[in-house]
N, C-alpha and C. Protein backbone atom coordinates (compact mmCIF):
# COMPACT_ATOMS: atom_id res chain seq x y z
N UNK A 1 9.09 9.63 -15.71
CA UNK A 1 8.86 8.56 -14.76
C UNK A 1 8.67 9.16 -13.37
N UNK A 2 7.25 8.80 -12.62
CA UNK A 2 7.46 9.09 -11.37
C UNK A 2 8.66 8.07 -10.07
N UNK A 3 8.73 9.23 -9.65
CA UNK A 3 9.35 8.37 -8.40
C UNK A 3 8.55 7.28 -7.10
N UNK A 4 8.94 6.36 -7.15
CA UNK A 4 8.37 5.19 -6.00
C UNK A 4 7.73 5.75 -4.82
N UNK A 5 6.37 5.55 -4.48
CA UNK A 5 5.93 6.10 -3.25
C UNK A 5 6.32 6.07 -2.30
N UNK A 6 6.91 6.40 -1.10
CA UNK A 6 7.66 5.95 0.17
C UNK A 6 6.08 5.10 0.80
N UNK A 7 6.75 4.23 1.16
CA UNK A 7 5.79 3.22 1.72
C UNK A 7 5.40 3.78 3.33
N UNK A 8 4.50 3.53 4.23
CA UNK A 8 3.98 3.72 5.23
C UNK A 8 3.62 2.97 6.28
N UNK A 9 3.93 2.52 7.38
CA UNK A 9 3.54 1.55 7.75
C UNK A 9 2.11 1.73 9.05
N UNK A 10 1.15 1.41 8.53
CA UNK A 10 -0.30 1.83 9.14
C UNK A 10 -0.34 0.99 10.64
N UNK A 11 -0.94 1.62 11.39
CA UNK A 11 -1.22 0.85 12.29
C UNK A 11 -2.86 1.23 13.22
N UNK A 12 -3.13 0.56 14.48
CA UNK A 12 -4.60 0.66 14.83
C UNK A 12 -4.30 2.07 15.85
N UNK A 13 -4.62 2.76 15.98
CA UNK A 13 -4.36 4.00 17.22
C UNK A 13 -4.87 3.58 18.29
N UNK A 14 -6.17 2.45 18.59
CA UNK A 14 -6.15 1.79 19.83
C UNK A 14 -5.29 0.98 20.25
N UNK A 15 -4.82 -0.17 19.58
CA UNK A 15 -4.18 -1.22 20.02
C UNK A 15 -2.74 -0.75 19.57
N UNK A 16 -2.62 -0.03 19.11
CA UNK A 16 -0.66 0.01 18.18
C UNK A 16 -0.64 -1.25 17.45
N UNK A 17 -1.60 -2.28 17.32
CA UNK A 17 -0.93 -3.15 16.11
C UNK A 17 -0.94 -2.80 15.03
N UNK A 18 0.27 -2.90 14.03
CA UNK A 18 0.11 -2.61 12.96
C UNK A 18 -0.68 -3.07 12.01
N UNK A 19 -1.55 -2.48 10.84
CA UNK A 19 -2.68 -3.24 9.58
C UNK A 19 -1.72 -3.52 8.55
N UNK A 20 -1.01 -2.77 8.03
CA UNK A 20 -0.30 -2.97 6.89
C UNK A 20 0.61 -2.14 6.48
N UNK A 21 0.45 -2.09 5.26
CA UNK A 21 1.53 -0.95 4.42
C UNK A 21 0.72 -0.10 3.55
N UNK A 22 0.80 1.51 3.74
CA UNK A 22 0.07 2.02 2.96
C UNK A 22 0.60 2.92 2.31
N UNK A 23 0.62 3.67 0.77
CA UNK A 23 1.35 5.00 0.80
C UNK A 23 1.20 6.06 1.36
N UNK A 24 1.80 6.87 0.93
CA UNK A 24 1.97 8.64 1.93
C UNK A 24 0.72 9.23 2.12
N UNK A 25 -0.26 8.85 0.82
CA UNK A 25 -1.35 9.44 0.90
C UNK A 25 -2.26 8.79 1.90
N UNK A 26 -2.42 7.74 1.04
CA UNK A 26 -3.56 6.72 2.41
C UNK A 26 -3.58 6.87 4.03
N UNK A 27 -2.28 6.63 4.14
CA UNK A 27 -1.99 6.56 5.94
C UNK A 27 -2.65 7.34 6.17
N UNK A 28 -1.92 8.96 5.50
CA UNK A 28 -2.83 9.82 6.69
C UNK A 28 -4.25 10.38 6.69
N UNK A 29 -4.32 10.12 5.19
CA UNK A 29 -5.63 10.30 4.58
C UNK A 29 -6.48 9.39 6.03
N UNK A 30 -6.45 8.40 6.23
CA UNK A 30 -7.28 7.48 7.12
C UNK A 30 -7.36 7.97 8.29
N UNK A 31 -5.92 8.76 8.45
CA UNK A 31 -6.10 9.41 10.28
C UNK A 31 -6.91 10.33 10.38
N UNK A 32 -7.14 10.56 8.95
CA UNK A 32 -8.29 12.54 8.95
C UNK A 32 -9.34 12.04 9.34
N UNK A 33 -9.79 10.68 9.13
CA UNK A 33 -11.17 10.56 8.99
C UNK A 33 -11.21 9.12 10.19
N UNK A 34 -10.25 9.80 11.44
CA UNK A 34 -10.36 9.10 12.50
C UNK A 34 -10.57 7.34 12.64
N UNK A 35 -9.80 7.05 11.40
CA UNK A 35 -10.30 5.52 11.01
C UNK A 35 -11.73 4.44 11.17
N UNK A 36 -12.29 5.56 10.57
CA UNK A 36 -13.87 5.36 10.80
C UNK A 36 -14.76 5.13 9.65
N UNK A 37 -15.12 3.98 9.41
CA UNK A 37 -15.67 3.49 8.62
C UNK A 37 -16.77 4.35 7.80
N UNK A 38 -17.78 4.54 8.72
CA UNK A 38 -19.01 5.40 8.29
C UNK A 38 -18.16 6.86 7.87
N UNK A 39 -17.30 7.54 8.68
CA UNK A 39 -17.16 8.73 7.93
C UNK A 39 -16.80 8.74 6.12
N UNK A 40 -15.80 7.63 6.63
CA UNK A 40 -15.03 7.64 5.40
C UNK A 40 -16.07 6.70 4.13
N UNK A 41 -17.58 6.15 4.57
CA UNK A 41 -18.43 6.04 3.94
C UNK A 41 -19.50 7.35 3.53
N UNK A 42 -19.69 8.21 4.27
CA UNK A 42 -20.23 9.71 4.13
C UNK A 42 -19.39 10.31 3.10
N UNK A 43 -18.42 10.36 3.11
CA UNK A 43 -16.95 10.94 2.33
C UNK A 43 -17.51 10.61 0.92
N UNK A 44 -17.39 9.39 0.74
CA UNK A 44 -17.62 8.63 -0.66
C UNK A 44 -18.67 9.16 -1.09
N UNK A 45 -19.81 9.11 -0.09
CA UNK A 45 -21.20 9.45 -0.82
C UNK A 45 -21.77 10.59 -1.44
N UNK A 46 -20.61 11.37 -0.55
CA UNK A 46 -20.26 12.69 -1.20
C UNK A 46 -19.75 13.05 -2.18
N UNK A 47 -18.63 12.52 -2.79
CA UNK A 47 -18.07 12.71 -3.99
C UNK A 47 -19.31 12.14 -4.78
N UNK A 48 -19.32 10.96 -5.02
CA UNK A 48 -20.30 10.06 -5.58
C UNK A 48 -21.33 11.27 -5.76
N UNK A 49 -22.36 11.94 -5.44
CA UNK A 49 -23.68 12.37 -5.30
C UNK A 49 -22.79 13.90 -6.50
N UNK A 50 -21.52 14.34 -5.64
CA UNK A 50 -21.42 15.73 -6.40
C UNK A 50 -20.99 15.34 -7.68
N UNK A 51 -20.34 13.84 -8.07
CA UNK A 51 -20.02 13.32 -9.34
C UNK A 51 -21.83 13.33 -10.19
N UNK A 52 -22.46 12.57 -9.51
CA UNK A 52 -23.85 12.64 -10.37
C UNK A 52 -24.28 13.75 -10.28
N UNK A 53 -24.67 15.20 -9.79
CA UNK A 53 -24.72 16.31 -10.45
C UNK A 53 -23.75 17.49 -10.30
N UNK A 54 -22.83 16.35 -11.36
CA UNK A 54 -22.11 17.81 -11.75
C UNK A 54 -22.54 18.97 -12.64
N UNK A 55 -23.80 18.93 -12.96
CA UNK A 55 -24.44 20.06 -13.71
C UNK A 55 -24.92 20.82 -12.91
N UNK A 56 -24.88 20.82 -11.78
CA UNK A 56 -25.96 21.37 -11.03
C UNK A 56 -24.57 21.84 -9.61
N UNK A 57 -25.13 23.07 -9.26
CA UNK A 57 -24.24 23.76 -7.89
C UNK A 57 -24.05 22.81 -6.79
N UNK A 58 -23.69 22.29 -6.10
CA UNK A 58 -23.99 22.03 -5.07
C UNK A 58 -22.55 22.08 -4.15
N UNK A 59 -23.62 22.22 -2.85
CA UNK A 59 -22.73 22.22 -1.68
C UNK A 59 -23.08 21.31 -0.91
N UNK A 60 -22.72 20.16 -0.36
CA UNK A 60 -23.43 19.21 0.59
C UNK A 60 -22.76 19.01 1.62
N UNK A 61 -23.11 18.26 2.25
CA UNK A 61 -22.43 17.71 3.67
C UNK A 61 -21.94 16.48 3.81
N UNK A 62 -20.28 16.53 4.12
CA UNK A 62 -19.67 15.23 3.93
C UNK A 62 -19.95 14.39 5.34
N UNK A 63 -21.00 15.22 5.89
CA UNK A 63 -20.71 14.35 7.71
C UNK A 63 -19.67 15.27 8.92
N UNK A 64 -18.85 16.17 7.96
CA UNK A 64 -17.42 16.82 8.92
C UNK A 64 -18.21 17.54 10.01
């Protein structure tokens, strides 16, 4: 059995209001990517693209 995620409590880095509750991973996962929509849409498209050729080498660009 794993152990319970410690919960997180997210918030906006402009305003300090808080969004929600996230786990350990998410929170900061979101601060890497400056809570930015498009990056963290580049991100995806990236996995996504190296998921469809995984037969094939690649190195691409996540946007970083």
């Amino acid at each position: 059995m794993q152990p319970m995620p410690i919960p997180h409590v997210d918030h906006c880095h402009k305003t300090g209001e808080i969004r929600g509750i996230l786990c350990g991973n998410c929170n900061p996962g979101l601060g890497r990517f400056f809570d930015s929509p498009p990056l963290l849409r580049r991100a995806a498209g990236y996995l996504l693209q190296a998921e469809n050729s995984a037969d094939e080498t690649f190195c691409g660009d996540a946007g970083c």
